[in-house]
C-alpha atoms as a PDB file:
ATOM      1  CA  UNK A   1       2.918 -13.072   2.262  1.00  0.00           C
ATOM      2  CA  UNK A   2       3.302  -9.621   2.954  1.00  0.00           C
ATOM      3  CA  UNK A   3       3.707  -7.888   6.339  1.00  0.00           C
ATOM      4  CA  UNK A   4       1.522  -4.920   5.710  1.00  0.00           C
ATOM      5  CA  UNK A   5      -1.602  -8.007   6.668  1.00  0.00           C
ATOM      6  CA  UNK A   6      -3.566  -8.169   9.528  1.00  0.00           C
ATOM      7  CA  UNK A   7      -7.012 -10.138   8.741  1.00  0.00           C
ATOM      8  CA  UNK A   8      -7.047 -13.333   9.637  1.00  0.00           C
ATOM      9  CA  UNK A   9      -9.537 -16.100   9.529  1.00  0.00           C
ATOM     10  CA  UNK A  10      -9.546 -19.050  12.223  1.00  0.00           C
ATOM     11  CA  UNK A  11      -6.480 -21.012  10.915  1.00  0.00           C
ATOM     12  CA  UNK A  12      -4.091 -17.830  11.207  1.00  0.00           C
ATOM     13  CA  UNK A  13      -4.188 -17.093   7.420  1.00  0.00           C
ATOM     14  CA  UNK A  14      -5.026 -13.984   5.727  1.00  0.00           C
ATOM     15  CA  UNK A  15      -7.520 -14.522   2.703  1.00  0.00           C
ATOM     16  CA  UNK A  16      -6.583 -13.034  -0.787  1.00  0.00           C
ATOM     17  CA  UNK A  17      -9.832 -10.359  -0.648  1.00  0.00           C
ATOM     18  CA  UNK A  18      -8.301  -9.186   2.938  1.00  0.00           C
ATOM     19  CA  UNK A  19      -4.881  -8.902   1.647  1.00  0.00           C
ATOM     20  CA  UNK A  20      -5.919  -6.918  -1.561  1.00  0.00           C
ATOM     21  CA  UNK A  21      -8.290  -4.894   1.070  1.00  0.00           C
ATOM     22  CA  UNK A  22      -5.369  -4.019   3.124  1.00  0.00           C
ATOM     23  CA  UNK A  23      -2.775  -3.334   0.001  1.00  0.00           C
ATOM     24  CA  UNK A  24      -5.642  -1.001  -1.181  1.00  0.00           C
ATOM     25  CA  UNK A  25      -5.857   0.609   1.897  1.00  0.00           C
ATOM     26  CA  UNK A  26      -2.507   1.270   2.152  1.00  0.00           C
ATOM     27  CA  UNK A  27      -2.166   2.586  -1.494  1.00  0.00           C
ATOM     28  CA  UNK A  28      -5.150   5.011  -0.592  1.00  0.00           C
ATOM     29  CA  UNK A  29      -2.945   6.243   2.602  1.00  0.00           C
ATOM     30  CA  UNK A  30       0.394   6.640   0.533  1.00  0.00           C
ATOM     31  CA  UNK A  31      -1.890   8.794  -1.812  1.00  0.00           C
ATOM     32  CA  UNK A  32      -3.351  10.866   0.853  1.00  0.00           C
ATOM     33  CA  UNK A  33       0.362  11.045   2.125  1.00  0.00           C
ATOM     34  CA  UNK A  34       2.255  11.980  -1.243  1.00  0.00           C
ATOM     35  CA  UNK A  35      -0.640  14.544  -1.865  1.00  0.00           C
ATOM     36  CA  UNK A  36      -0.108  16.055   1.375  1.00  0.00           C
ATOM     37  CA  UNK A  37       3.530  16.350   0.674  1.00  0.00           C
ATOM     38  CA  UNK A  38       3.846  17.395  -2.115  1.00  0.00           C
ATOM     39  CA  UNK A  39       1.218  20.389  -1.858  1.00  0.00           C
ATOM     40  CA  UNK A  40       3.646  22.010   1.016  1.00  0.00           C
ATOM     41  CA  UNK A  41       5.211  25.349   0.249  1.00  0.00           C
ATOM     42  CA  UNK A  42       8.509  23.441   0.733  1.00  0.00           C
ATOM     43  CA  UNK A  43       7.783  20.088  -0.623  1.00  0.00           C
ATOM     44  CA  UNK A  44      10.765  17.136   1.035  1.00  0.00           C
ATOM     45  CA  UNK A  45      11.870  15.882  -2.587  1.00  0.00           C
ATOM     46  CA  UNK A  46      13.251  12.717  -0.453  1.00  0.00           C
ATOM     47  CA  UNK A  47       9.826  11.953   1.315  1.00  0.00           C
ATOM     48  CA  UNK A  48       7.896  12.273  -1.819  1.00  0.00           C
ATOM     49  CA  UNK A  49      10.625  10.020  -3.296  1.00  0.00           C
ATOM     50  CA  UNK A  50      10.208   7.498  -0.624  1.00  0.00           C
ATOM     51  CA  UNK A  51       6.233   8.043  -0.766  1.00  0.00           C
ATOM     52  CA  UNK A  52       6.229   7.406  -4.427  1.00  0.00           C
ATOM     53  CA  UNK A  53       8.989   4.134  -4.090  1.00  0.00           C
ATOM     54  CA  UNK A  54       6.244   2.425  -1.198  1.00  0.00           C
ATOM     55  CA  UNK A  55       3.125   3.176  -3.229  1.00  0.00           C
ATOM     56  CA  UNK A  56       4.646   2.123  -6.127  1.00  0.00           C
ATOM     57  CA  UNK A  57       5.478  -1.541  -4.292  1.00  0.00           C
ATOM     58  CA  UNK A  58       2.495  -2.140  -3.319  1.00  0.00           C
ATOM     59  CA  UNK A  59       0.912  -1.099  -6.497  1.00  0.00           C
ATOM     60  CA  UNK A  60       3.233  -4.751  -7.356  1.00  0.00           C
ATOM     61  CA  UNK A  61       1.750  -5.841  -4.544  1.00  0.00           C
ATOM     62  CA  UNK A  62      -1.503  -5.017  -5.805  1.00  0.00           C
ATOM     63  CA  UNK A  63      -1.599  -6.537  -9.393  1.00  0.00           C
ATOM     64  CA  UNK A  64       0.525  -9.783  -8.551  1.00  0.00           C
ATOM     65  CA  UNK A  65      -2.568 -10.563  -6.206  1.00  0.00           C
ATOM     66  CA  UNK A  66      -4.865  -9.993  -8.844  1.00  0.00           C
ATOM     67  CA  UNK A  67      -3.360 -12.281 -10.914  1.00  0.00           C
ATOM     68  CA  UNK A  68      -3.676 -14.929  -8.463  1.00  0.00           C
ATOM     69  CA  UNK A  69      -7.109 -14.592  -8.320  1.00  0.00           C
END
């Protein structure tokens, strides 16, 4: 399981629709983020390399959990 989870039901563990919730959350965020970035007079080329990298995991993330449903 991922560490990016926070929903949990009473036995502790997270259900798959929370987990993909929260993945697609935080691709939403990363979006937002690399948008952000990259619209700055003096875009960071190592943030939006390291905004691209983490949306791009959980992206993974994102479609190995829909296989498994």
């Amino acid at each position: 399981m991922s560490n990016t989870m926070t929903a949990s039901n009473a036995n502790g563990d997270v259900s798959l629709k929370d987990q993909i919730h929260n993945l697609e959350q935080q691709h939403c965020d990363l979006d937002a983020a690399l948008r952000e970035a990259e619209a700055r007079p003096l875009p960071d080329s190592l943030e939006i390399s390291d905004l691209k990298r983490k949306k791009l995991a959980v992206k993974d993330q994102l479609a190995e959990l829909h296989g498994t449903e």
